[in-house]
PDB file of N, CA and C in Angstrom:
ATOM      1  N   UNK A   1      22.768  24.820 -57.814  1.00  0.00           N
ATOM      2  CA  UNK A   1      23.386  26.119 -57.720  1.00  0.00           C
ATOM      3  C   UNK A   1      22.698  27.117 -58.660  1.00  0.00           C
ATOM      4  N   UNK A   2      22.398  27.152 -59.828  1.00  0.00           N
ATOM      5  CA  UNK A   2      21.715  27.279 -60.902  1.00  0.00           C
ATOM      6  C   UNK A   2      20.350  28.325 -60.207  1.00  0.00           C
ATOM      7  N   UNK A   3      19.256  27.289 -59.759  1.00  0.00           N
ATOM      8  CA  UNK A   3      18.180  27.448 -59.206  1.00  0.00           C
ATOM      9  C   UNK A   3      18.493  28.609 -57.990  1.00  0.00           C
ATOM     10  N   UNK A   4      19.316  28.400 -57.260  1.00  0.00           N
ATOM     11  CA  UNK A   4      19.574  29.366 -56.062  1.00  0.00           C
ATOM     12  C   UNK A   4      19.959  30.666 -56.826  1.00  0.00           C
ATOM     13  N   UNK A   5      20.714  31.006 -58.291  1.00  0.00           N
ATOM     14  CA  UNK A   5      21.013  32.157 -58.424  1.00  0.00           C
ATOM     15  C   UNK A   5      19.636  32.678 -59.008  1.00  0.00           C
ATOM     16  N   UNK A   6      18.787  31.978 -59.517  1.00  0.00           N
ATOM     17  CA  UNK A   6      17.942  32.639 -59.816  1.00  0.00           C
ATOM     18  C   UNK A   6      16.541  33.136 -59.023  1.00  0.00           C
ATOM     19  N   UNK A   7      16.865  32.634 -57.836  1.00  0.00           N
ATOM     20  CA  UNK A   7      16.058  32.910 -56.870  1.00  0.00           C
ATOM     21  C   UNK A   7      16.928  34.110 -56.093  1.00  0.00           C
ATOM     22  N   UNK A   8      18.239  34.057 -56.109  1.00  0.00           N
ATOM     23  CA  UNK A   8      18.322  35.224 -55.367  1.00  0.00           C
ATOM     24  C   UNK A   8      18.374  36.690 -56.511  1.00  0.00           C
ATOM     25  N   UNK A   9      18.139  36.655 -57.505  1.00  0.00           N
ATOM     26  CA  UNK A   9      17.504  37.102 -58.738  1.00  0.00           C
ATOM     27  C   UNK A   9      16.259  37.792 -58.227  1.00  0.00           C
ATOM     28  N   UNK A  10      15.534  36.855 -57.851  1.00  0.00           N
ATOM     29  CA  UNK A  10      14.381  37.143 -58.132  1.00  0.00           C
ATOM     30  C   UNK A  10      14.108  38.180 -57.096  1.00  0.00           C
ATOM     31  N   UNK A  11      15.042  37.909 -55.422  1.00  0.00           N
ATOM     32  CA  UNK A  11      14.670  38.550 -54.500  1.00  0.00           C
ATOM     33  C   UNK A  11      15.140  39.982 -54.568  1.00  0.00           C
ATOM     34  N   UNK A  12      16.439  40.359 -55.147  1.00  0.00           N
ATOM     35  CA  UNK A  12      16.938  41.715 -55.833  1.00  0.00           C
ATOM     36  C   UNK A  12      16.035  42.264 -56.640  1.00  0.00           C
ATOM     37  N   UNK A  13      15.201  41.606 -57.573  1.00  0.00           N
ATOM     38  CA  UNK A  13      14.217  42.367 -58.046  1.00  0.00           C
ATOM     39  C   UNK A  13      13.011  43.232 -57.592  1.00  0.00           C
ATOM     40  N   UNK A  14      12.510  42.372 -56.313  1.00  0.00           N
ATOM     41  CA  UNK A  14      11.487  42.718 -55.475  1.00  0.00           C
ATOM     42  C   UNK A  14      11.781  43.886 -54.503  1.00  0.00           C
ATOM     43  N   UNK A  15      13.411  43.687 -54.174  1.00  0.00           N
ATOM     44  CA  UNK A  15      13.509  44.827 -53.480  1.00  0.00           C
ATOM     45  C   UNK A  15      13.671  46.455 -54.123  1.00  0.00           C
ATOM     46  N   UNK A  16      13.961  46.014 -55.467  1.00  0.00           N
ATOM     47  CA  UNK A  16      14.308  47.343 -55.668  1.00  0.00           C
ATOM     48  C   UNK A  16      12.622  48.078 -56.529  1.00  0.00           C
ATOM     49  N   UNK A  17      11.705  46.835 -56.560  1.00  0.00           N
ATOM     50  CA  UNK A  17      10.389  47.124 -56.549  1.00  0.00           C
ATOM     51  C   UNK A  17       9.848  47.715 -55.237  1.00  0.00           C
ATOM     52  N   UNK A  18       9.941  47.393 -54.325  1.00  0.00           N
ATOM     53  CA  UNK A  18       9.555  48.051 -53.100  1.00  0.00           C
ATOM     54  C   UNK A  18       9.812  49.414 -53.060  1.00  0.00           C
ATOM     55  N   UNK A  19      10.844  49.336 -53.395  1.00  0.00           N
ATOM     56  CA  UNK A  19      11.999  50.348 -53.043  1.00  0.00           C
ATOM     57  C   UNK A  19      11.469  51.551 -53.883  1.00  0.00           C
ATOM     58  N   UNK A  20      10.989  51.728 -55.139  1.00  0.00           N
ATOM     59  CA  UNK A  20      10.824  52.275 -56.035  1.00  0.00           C
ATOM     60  C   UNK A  20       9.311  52.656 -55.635  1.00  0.00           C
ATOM     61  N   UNK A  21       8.319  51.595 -55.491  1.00  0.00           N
ATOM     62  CA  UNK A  21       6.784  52.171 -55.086  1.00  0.00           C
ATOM     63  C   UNK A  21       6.705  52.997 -53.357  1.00  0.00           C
ATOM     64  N   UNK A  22       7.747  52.415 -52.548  1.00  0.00           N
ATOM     65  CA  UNK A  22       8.105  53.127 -51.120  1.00  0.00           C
ATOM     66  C   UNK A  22       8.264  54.577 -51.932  1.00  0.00           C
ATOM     67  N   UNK A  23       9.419  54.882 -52.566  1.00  0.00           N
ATOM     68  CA  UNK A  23       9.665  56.401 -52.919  1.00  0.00           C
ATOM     69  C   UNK A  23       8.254  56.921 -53.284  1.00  0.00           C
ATOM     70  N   UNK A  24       7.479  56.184 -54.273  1.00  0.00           N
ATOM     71  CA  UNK A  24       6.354  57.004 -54.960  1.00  0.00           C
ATOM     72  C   UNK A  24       5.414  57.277 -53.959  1.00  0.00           C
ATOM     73  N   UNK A  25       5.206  56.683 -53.352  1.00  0.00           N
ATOM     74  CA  UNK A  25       4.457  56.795 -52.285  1.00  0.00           C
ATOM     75  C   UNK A  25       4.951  57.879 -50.962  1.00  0.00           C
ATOM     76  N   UNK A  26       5.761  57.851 -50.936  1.00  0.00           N
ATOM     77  CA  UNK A  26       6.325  58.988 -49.850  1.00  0.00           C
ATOM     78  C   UNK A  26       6.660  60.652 -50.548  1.00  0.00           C
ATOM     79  N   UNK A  27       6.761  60.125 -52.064  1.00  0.00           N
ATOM     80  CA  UNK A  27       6.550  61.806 -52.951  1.00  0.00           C
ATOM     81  C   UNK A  27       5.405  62.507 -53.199  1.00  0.00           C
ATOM     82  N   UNK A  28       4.221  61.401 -52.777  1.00  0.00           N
ATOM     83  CA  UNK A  28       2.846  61.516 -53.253  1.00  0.00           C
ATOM     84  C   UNK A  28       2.345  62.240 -52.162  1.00  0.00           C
ATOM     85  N   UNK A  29       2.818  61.404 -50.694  1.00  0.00           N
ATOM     86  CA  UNK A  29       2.245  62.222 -49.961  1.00  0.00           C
ATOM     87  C   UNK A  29       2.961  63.559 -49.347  1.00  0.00           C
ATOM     88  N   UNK A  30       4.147  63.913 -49.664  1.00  0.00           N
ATOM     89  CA  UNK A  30       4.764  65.281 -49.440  1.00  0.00           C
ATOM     90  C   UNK A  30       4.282  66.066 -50.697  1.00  0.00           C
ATOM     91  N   UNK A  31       4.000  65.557 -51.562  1.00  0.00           N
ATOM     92  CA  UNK A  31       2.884  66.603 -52.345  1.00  0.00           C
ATOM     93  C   UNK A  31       1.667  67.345 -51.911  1.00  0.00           C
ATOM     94  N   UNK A  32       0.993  65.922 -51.400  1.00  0.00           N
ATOM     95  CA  UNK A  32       0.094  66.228 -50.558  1.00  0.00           C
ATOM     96  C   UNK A  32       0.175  67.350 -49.457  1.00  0.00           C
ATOM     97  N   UNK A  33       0.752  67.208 -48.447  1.00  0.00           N
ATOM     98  CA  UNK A  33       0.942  68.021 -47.433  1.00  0.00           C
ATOM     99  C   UNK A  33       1.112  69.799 -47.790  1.00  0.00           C
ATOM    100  N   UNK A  34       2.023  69.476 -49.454  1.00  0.00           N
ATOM    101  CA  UNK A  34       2.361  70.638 -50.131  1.00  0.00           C
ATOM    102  C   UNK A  34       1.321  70.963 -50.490  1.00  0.00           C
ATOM    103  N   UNK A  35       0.630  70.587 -51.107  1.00  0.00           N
ATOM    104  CA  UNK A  35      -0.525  71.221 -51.635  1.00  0.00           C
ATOM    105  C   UNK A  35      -1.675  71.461 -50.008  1.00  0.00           C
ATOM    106  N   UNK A  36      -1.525  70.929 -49.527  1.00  0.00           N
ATOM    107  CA  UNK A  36      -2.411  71.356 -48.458  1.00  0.00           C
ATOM    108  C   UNK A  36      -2.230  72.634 -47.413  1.00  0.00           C
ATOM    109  N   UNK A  37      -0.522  72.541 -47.135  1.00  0.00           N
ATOM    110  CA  UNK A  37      -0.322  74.198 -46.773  1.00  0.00           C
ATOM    111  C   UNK A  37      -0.715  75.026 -47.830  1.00  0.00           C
ATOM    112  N   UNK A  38      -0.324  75.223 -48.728  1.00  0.00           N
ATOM    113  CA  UNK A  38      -0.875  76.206 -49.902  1.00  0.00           C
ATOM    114  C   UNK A  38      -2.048  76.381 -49.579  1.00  0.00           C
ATOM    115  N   UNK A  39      -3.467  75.155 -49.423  1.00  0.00           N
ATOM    116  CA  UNK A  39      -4.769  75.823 -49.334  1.00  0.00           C
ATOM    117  C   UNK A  39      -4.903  76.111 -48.433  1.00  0.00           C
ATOM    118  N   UNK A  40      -4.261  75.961 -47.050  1.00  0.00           N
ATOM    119  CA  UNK A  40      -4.465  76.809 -46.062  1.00  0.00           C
ATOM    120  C   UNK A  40      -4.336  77.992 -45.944  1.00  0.00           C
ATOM    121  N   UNK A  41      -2.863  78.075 -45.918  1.00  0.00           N
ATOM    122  CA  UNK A  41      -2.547  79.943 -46.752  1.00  0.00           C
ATOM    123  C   UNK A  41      -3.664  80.410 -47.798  1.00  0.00           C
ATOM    124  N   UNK A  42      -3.759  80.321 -48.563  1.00  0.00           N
ATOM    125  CA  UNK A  42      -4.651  80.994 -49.785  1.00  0.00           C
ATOM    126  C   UNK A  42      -6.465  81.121 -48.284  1.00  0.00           C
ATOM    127  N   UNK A  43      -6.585  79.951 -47.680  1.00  0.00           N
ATOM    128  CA  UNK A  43      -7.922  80.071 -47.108  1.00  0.00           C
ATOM    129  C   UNK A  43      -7.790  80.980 -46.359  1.00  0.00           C
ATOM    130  N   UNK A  44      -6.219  81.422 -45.290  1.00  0.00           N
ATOM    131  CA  UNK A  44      -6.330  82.401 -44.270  1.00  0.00           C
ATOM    132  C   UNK A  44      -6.724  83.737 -45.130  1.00  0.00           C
ATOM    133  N   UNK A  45      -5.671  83.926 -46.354  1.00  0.00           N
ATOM    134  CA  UNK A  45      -5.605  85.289 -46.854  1.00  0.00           C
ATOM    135  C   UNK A  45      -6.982  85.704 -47.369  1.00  0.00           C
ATOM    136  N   UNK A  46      -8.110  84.641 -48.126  1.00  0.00           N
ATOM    137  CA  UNK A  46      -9.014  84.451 -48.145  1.00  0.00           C
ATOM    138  C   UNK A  46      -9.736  85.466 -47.471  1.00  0.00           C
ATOM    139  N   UNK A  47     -10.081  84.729 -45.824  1.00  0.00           N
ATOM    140  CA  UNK A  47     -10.426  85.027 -44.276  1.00  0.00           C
ATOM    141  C   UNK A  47     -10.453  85.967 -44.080  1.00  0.00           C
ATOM    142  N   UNK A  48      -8.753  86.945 -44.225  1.00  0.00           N
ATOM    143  CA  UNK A  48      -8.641  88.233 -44.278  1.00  0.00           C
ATOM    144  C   UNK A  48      -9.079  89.281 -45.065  1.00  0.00           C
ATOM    145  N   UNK A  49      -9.693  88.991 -46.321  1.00  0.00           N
ATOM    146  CA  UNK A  49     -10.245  89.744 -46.960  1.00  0.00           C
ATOM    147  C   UNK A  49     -11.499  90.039 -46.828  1.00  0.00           C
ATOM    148  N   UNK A  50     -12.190  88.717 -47.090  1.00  0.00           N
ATOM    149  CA  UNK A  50     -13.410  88.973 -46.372  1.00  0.00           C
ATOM    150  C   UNK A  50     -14.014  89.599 -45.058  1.00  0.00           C
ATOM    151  N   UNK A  51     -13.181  89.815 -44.075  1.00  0.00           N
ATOM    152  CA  UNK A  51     -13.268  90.337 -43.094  1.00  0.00           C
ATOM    153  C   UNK A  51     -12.847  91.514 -43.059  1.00  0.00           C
ATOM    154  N   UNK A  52     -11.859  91.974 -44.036  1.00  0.00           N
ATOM    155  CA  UNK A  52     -11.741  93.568 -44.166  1.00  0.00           C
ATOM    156  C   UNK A  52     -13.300  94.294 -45.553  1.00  0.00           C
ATOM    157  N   UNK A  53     -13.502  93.320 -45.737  1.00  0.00           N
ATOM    158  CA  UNK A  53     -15.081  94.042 -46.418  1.00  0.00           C
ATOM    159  C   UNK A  53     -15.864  94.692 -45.812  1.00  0.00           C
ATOM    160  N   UNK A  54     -16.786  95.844 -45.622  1.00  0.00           N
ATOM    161  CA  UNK A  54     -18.102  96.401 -44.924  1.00  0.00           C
ATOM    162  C   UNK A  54     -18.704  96.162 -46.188  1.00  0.00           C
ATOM    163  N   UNK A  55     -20.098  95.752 -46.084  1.00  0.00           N
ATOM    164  CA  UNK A  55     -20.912  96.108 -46.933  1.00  0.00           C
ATOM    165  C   UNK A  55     -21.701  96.325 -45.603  1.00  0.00           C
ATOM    166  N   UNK A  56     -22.353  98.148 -46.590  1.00  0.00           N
ATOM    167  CA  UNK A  56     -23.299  98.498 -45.841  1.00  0.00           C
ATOM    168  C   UNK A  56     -24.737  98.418 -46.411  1.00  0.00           C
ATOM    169  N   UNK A  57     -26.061  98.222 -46.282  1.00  0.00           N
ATOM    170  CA  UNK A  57     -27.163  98.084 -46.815  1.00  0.00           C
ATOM    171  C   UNK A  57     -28.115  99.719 -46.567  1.00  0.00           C
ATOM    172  N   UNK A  58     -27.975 100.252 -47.689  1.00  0.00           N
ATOM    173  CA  UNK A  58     -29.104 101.489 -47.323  1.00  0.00           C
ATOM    174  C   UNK A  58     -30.229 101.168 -48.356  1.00  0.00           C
ATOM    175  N   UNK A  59     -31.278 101.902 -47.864  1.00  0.00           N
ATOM    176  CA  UNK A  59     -32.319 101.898 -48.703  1.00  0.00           C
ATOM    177  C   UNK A  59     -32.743 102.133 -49.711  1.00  0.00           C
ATOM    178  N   UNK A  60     -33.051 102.602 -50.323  1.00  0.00           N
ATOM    179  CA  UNK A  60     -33.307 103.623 -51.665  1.00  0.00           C
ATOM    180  C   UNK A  60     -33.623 105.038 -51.352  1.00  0.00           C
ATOM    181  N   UNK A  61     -33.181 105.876 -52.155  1.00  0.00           N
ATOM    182  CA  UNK A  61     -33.911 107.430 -51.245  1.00  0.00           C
ATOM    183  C   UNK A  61     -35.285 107.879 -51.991  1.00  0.00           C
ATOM    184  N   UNK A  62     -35.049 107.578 -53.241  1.00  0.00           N
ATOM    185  CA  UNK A  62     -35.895 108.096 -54.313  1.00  0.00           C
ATOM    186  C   UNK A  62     -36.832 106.696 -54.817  1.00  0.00           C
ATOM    187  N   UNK A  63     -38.185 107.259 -55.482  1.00  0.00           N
ATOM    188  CA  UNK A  63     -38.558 105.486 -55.801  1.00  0.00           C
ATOM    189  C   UNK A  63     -38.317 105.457 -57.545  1.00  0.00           C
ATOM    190  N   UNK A  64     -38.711 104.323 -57.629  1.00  0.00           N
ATOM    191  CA  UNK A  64     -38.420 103.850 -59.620  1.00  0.00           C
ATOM    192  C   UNK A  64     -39.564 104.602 -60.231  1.00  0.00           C
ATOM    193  N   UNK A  65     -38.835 104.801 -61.323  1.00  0.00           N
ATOM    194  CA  UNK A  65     -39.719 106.188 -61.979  1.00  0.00           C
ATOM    195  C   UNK A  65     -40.792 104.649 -62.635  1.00  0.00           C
ATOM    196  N   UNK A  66     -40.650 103.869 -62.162  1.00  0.00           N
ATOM    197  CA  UNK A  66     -42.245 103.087 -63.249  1.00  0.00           C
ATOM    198  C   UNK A  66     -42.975 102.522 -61.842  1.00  0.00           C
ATOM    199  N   UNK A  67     -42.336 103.362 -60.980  1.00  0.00           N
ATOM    200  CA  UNK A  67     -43.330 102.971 -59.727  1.00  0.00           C
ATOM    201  C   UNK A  67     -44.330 103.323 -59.151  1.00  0.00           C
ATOM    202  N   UNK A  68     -45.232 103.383 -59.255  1.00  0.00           N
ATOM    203  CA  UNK A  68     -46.622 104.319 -58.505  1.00  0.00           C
ATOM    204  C   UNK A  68     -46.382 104.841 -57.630  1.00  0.00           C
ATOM    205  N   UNK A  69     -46.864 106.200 -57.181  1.00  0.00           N
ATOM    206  CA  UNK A  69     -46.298 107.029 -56.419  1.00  0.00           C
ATOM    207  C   UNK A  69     -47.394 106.751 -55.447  1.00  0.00           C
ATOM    208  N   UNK A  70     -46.972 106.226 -53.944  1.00  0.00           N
ATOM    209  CA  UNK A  70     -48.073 106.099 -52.860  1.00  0.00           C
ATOM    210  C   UNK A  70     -49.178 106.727 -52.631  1.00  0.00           C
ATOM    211  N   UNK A  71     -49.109 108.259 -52.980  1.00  0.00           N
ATOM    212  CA  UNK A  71     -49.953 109.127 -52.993  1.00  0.00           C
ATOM    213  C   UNK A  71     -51.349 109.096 -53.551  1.00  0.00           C
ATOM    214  N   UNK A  72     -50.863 108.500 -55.072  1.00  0.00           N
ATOM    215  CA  UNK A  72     -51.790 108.470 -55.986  1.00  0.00           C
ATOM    216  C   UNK A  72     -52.462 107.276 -55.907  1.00  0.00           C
ATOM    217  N   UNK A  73     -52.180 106.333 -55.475  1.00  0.00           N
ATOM    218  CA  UNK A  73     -52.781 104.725 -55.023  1.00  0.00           C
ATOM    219  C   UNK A  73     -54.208 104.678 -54.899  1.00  0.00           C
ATOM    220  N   UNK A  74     -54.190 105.130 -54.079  1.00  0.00           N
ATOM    221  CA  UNK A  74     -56.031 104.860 -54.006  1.00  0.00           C
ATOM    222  C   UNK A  74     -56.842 106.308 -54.434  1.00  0.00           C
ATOM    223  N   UNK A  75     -56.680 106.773 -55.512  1.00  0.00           N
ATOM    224  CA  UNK A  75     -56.793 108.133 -55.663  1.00  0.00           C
ATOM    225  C   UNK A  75     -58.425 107.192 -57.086  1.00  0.00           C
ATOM    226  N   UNK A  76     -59.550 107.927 -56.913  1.00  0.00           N
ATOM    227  CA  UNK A  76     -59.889 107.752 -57.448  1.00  0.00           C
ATOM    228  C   UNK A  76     -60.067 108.114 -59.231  1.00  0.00           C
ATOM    229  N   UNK A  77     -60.455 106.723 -59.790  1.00  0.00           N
ATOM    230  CA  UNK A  77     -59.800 106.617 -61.368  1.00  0.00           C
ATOM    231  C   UNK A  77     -61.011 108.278 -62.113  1.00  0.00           C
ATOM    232  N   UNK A  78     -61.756 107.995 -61.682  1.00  0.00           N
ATOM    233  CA  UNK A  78     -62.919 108.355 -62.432  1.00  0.00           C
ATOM    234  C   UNK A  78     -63.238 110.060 -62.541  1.00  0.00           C
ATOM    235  N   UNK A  79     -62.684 110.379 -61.407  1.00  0.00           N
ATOM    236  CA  UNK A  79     -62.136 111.856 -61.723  1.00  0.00           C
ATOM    237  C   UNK A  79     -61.494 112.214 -63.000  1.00  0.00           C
ATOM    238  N   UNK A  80     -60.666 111.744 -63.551  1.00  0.00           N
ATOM    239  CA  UNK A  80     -59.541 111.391 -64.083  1.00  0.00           C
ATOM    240  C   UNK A  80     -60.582 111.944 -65.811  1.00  0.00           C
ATOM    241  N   UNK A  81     -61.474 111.060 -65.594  1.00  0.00           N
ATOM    242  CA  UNK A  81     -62.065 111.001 -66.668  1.00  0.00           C
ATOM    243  C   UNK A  81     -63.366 112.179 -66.871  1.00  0.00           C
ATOM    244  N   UNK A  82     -63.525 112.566 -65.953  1.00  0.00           N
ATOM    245  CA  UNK A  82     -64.914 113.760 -65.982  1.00  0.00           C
ATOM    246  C   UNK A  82     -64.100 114.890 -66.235  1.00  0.00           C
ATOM    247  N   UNK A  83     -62.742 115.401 -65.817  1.00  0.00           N
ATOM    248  CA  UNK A  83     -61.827 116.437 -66.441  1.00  0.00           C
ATOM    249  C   UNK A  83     -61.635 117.022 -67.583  1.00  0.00           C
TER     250      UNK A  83
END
């Protein structure tokens, strides 16, 4: 009799081990899911922003003042120097 209570001991223990890693496991993954709508949302609103952006690309109008002026490019040097 002895032996039987401690075996059915043992089986109350296991269940409420199950029982306990079942919960963790089913909180873990409704976290999950939670956290995964969130990055969806955040990715749509994301989506939407980026898509309300224009960037437009224009050129330059004027050039960089340390830039050689096309004009003068092949302008010969040596003039320069008989002046």
């Amino acid at each position: 009799m002895n032996k039987k209570r401690e075996k059915l001991r043992a089986q109350v223990k296991s269940r409420f081990y199950y029982l306990f890693w079942g919960a963790a496991t089913v909180s873990v993954f409704a976290g999950q899911l939670y956290v995964g709508s969130g990055y969806r949302q955040m990715s749509r609103s994301f989506n939407r922003i980026m898509d309300a952006i224009v960037v437009e690309l224009v050129p330059p109008r004027g050039r960089h003042p340390m830039m050689v002026p096309p004009e003068h490019q092949f302008e010969d040097p040596i003039q320069y120097i008989n002046d």
